[in-house]
Protein backbone atom coordinates (compact mmCIF):
# COMPACT_ATOMS: atom_id res chain seq x y z
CA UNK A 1 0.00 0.00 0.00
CA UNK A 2 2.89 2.70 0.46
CA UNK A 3 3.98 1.89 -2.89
CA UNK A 4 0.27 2.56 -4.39
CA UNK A 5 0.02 5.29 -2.06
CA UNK A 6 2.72 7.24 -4.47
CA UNK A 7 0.33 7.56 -7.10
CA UNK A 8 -1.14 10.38 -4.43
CA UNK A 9 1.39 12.68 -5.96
CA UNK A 10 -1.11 13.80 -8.68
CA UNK A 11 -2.52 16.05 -5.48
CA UNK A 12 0.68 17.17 -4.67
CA UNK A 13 2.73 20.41 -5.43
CA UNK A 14 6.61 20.55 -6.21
CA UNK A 15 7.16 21.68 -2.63
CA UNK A 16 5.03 19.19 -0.92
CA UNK A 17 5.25 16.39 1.40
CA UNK A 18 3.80 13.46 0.05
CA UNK A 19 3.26 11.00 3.19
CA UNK A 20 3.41 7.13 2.68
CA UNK A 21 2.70 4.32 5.65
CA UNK A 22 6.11 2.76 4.73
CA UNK A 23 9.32 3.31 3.34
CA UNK A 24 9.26 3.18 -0.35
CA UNK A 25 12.09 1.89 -2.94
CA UNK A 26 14.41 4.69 -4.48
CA UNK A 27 13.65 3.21 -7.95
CA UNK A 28 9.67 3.26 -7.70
CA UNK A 29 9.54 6.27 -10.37
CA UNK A 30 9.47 5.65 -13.67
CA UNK A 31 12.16 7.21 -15.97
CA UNK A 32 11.33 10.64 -17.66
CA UNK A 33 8.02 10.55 -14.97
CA UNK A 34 5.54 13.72 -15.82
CA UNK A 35 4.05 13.68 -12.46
CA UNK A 36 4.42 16.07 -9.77
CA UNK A 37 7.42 15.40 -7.77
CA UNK A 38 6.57 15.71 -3.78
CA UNK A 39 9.19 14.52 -1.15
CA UNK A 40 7.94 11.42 -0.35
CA UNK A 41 8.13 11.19 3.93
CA UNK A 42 7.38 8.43 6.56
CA UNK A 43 6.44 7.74 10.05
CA UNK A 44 4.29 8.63 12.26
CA UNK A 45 1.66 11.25 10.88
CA UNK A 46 0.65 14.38 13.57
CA UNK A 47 -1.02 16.49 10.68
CA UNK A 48 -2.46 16.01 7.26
CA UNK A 49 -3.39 18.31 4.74
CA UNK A 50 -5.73 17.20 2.03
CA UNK A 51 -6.17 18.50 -1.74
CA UNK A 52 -8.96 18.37 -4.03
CA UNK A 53 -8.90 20.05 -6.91
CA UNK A 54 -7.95 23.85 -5.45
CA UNK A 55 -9.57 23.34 -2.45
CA UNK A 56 -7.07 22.77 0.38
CA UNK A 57 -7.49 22.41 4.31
CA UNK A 58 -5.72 21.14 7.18
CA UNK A 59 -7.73 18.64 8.55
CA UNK A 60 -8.37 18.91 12.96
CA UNK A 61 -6.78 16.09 14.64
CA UNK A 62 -10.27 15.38 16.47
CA UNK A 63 -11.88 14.30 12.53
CA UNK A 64 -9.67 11.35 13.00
CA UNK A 65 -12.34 9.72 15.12
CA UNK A 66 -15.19 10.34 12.80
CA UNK A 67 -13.09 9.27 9.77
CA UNK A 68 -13.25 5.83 11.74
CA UNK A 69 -16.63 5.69 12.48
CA UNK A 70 -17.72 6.73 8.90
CA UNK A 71 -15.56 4.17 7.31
CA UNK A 72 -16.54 1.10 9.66
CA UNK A 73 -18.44 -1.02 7.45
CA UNK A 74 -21.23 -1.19 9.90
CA UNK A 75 -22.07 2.73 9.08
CA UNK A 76 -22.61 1.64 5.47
CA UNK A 77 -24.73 -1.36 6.37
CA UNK A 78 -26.98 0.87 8.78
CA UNK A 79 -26.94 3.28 6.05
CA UNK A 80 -28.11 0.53 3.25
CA UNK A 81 -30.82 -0.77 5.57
CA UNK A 82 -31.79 2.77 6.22
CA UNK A 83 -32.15 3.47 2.38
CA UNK A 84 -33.51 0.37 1.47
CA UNK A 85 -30.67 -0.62 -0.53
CA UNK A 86 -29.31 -3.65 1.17
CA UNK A 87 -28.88 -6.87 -0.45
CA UNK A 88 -31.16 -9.38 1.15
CA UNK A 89 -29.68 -11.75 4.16
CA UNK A 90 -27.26 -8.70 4.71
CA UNK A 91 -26.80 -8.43 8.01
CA UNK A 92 -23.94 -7.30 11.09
CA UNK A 93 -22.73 -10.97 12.80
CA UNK A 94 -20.54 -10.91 15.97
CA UNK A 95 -19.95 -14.70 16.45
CA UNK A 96 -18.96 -17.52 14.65
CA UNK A 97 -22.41 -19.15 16.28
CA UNK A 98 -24.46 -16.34 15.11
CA UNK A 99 -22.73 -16.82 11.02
CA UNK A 100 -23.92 -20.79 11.08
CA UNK A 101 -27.19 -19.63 12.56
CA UNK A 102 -28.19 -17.09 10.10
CA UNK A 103 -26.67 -19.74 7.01
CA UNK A 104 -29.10 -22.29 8.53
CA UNK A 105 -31.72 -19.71 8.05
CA UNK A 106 -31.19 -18.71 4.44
CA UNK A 107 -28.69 -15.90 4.65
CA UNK A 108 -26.73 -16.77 1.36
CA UNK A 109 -29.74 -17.80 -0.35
CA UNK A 110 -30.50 -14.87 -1.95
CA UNK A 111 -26.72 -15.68 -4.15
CA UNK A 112 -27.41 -17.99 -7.09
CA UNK A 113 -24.82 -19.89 -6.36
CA UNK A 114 -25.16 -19.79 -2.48
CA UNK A 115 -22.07 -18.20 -1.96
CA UNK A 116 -20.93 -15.32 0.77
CA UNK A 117 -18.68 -12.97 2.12
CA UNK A 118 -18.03 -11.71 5.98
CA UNK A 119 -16.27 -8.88 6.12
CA UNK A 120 -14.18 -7.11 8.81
CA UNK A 121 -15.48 -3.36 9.81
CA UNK A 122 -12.23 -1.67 8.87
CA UNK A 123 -10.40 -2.57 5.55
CA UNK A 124 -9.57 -2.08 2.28
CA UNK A 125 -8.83 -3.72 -1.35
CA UNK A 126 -10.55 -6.95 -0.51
CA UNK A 127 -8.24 -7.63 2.86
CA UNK A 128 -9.84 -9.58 5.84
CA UNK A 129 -12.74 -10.90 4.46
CA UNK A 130 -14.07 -14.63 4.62
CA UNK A 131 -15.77 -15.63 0.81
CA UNK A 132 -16.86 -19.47 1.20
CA UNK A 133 -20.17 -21.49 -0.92
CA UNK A 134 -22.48 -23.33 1.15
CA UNK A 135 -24.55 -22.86 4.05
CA UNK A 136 -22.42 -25.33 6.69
CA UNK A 137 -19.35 -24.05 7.94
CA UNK A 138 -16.27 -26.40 8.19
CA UNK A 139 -13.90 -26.40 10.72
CA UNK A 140 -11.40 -24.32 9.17
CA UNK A 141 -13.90 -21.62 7.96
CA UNK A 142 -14.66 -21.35 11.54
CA UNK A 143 -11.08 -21.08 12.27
CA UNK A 144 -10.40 -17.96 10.14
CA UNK A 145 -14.36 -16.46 10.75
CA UNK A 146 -13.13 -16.35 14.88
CA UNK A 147 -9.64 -15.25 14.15
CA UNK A 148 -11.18 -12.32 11.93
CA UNK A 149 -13.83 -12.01 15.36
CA UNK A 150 -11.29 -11.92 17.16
CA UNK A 151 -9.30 -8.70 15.75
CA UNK A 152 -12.04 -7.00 14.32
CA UNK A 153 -15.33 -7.32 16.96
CA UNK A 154 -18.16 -7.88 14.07
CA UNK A 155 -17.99 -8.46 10.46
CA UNK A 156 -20.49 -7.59 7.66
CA UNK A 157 -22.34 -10.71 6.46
CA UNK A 158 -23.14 -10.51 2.85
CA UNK A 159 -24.45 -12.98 -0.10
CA UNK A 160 -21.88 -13.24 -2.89
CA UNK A 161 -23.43 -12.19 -6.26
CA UNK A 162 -23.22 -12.74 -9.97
CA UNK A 163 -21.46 -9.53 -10.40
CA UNK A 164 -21.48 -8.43 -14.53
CA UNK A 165 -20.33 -4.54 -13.84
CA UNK A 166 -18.61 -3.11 -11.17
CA UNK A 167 -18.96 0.47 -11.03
CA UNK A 168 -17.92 3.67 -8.24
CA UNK A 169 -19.89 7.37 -7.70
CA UNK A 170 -17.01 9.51 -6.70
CA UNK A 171 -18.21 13.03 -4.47
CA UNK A 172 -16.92 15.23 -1.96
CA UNK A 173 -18.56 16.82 1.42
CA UNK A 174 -17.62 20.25 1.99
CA UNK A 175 -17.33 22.01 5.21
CA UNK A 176 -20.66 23.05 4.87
CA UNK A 177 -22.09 19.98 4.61
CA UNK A 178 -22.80 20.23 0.95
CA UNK A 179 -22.49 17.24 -1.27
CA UNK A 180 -21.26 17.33 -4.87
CA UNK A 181 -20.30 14.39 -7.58
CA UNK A 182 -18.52 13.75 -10.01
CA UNK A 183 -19.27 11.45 -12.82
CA UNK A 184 -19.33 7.44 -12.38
CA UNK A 185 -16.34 5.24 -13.14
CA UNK A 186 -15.90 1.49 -13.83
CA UNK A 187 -13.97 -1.32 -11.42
CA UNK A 188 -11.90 -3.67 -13.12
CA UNK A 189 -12.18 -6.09 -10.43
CA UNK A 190 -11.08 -9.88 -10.23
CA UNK A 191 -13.42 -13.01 -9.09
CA UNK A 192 -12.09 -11.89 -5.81
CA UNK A 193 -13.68 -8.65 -5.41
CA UNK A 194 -9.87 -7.04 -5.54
CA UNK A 195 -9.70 -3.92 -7.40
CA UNK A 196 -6.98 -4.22 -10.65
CA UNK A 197 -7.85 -1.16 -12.43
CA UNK A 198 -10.22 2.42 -12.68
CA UNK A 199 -11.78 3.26 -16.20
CA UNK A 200 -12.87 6.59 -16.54
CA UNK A 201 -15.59 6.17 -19.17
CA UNK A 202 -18.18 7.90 -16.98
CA UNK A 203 -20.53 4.82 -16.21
CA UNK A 204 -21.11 4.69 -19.91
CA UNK A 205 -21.85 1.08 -19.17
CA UNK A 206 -24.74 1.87 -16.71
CA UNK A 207 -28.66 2.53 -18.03
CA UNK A 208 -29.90 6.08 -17.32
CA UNK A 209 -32.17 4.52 -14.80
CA UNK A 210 -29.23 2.66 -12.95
CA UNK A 211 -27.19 6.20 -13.13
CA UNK A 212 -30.10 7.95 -12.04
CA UNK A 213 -30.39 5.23 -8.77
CA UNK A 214 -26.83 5.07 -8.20
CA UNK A 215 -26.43 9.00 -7.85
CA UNK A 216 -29.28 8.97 -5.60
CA UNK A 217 -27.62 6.57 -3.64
CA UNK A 218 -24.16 8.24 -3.46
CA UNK A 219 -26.20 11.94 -2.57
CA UNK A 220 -28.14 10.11 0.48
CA UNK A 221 -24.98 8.83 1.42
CA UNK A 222 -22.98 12.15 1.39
CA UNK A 223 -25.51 13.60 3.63
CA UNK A 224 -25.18 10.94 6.28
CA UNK A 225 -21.46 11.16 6.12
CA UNK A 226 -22.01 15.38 7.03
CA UNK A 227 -24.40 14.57 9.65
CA UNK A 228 -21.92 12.29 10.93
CA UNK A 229 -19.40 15.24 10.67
CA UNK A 230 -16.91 14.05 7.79
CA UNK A 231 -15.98 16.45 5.34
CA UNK A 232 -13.92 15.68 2.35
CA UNK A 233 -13.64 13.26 -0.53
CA UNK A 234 -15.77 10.06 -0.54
CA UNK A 235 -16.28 6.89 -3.35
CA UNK A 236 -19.74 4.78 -3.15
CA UNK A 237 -19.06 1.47 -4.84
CA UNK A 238 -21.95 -0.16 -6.47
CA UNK A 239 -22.60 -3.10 -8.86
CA UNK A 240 -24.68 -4.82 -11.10
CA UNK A 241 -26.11 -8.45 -11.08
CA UNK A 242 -27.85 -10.95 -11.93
CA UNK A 243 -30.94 -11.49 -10.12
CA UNK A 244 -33.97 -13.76 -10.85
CA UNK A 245 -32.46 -13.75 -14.85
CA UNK A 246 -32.88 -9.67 -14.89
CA UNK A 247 -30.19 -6.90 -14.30
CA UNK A 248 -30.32 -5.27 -11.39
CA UNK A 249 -27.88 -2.64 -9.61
CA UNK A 250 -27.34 -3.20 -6.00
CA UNK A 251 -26.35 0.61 -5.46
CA UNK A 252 -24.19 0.68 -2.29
CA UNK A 253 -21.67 -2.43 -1.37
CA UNK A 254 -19.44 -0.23 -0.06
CA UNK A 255 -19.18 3.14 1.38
CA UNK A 256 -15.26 5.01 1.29
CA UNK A 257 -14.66 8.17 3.07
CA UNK A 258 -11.64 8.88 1.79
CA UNK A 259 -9.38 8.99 -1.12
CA UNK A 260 -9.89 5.89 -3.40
CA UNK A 261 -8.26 4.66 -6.61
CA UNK A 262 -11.29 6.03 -8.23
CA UNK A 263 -10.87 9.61 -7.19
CA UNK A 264 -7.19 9.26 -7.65
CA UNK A 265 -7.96 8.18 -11.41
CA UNK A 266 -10.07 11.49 -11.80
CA UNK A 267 -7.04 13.39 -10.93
CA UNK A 268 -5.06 11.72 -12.74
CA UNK A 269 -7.29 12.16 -15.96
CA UNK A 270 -7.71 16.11 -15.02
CA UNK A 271 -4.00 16.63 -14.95
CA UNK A 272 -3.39 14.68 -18.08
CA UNK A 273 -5.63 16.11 -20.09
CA UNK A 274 -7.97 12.94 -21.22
CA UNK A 275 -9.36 10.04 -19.94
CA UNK A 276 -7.96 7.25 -19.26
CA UNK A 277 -7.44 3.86 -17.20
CA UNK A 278 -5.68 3.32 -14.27
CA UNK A 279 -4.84 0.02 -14.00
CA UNK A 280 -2.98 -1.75 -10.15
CA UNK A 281 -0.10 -4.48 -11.20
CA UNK A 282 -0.45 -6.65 -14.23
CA UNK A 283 1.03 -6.35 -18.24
CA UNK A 284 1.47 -2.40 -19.55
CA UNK A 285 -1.11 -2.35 -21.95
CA UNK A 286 0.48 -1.05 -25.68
CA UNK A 287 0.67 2.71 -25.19
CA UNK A 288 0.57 2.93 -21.46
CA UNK A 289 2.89 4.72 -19.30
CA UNK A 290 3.75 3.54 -15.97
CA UNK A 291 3.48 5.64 -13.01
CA UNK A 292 4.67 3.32 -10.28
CA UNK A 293 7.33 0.57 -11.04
CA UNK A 294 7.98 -2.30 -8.26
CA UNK A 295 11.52 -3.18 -7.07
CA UNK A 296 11.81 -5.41 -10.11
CA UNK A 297 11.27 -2.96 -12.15
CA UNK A 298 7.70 -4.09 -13.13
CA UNK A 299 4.55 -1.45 -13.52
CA UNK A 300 2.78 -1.94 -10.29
CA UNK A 301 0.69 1.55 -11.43
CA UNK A 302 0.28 2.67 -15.06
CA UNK A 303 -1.58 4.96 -16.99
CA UNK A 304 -3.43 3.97 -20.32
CA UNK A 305 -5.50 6.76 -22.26
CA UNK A 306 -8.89 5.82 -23.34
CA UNK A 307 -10.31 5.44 -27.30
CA UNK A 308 -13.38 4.52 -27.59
CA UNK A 309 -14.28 2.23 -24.66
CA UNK A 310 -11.11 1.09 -24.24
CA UNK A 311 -7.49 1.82 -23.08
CA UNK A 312 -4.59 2.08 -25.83
């Protein structure tokens, strides 16, 4: 993550600090690199000042706490429940017990395949989750379901869908309270559920009617996020399924209040000039220009501008 967390620089000035959780490798930018060029700094982190576009703030140390609260995944599944948006058999579980109780009962049924996912409150890129078929549990689900109890306190309990499109509403809270968008990207997104990539083709595969729902969505949940006293940049990640042989968007599986690789694409489009896709690890597409290389060397971030529907 403190390698990824480079691609940040697109925020950045030339006299900035750009912080990263870790030490980084001296080779991790790219020869003849176009980005901005912060000082990249480490350890432990007593301020933070966050860029959006022009706007620029120091953030109060107290906004840590709510930044926690908002991005427990048990804010977003109060939130979905609240809306009406929640996928059914979705539900907060705090013991192994309670996970083979509510299987038993038909939790995963509403999958097609019967599958599931329990997720831990706090994490990110498809970390510290449990993603099994079946409504039994076997002794070494119930191994890693207690250890994941065990550090995390409650996980979100969720049937695993037939997911065709994977799509994000980007936005931002101001200090105001005022909630504005930005247009929809696509999720390039293994079987998983791990992010690999942003495309910034503004939802183009989405109906109106599924845009229409999904920006709904995102504005309720802006709202709750000021009420809950977060300002700043927030992603709602949404998809679309198959359910009963129809399409249907489910449009809130997760809730980020913070800077995500889908915001960070934005930027990156806005100081390029054109859209384009930014893609996490695997082959440089023809054209594409790396933006974070691995200590081998190898693209672990790259940049790919978009023709058509599709990166060259």
């Amino acid at each position: 993550m403190a390698l990824f967390a480079t691609t940040l620089r697109v925020y950045a000035e030339e006299d900035d600090e750009l912080w990263v959780p870790a030490p980084v490798h001296e080779t991790w930018r790219p020869p003849g690199d176009q980005g901005p060029h912060p000082r990249l700094v480490w350890g432990e982190l007593r301020e933070a000042r966050v860029r959006w576009g022009d706007d620029a703030r120091v953030a109060p140390s107290e906004r840590a706490a709510v930044a926690r609260r908002v991005n427990d995944r048990r804010f977003a599944a109060a939130l979905a429940a609240e809306l009406g948006v929640a996928l059914p058999g979705a539900r907060v579980v705090s013991s192994v017990d309670e996970v083979a109780a509510h299987l038993a009962a038909g939790g995963a049924s509403a999958s097609p395949t019967g599958a599931w996912v329990a997720k831990a409150a706090w994490t990110a890129a498809g970390r510290d989750r449990v993603r099994r078929i079946g409504d039994t549990l076997d002794d070494a689900t119930r191994t890693r379901l207690a250890r994941l109890l065990a550090a995390h306190g409650a996980l979100v309990f969720e049937p695993w869908m037939a997911r065709t499109l994977d799509v994000g509403q980007g936005g931002r809270v101001d200090d105001a309270g005022e909630v504005t968008l930005v247009p929809p990207h696509r999720a390039l997104v293994d079987d998983g559920g791990v992010i690999r990539g942003i495309v910034l083709d503004d939802g183009a595969a989405l109906e109106p009617g599924e845009s229409a729902h999904l920006a709904e969505t995102a504005r309720a949940a802006g709202r709750a996020l000021a009420s809950a006293g977060y300002a700043g940049p927030f992603v709602v990640d949404a998809f679309v399924h198959e359910h009963a042989g129809r399409r249907a968007l489910h449009p809130m599986c997760e809730l980020n209040a913070r800077l995500t690789f889908g915001l960070v694409a934005r930027a990156w489009a806005e100081h390029r000039g054109a859209p384009l896709t930014l893609g996490l690890g695997g082959p440089l597409p023809v054209g594409g220009t790396p933006l974070v290389l691995d200590e081998t060397g190898a693209p672990a971030a790259w940049l790919a501008e978009i023709r058509g529907n599709s990166p060259r």
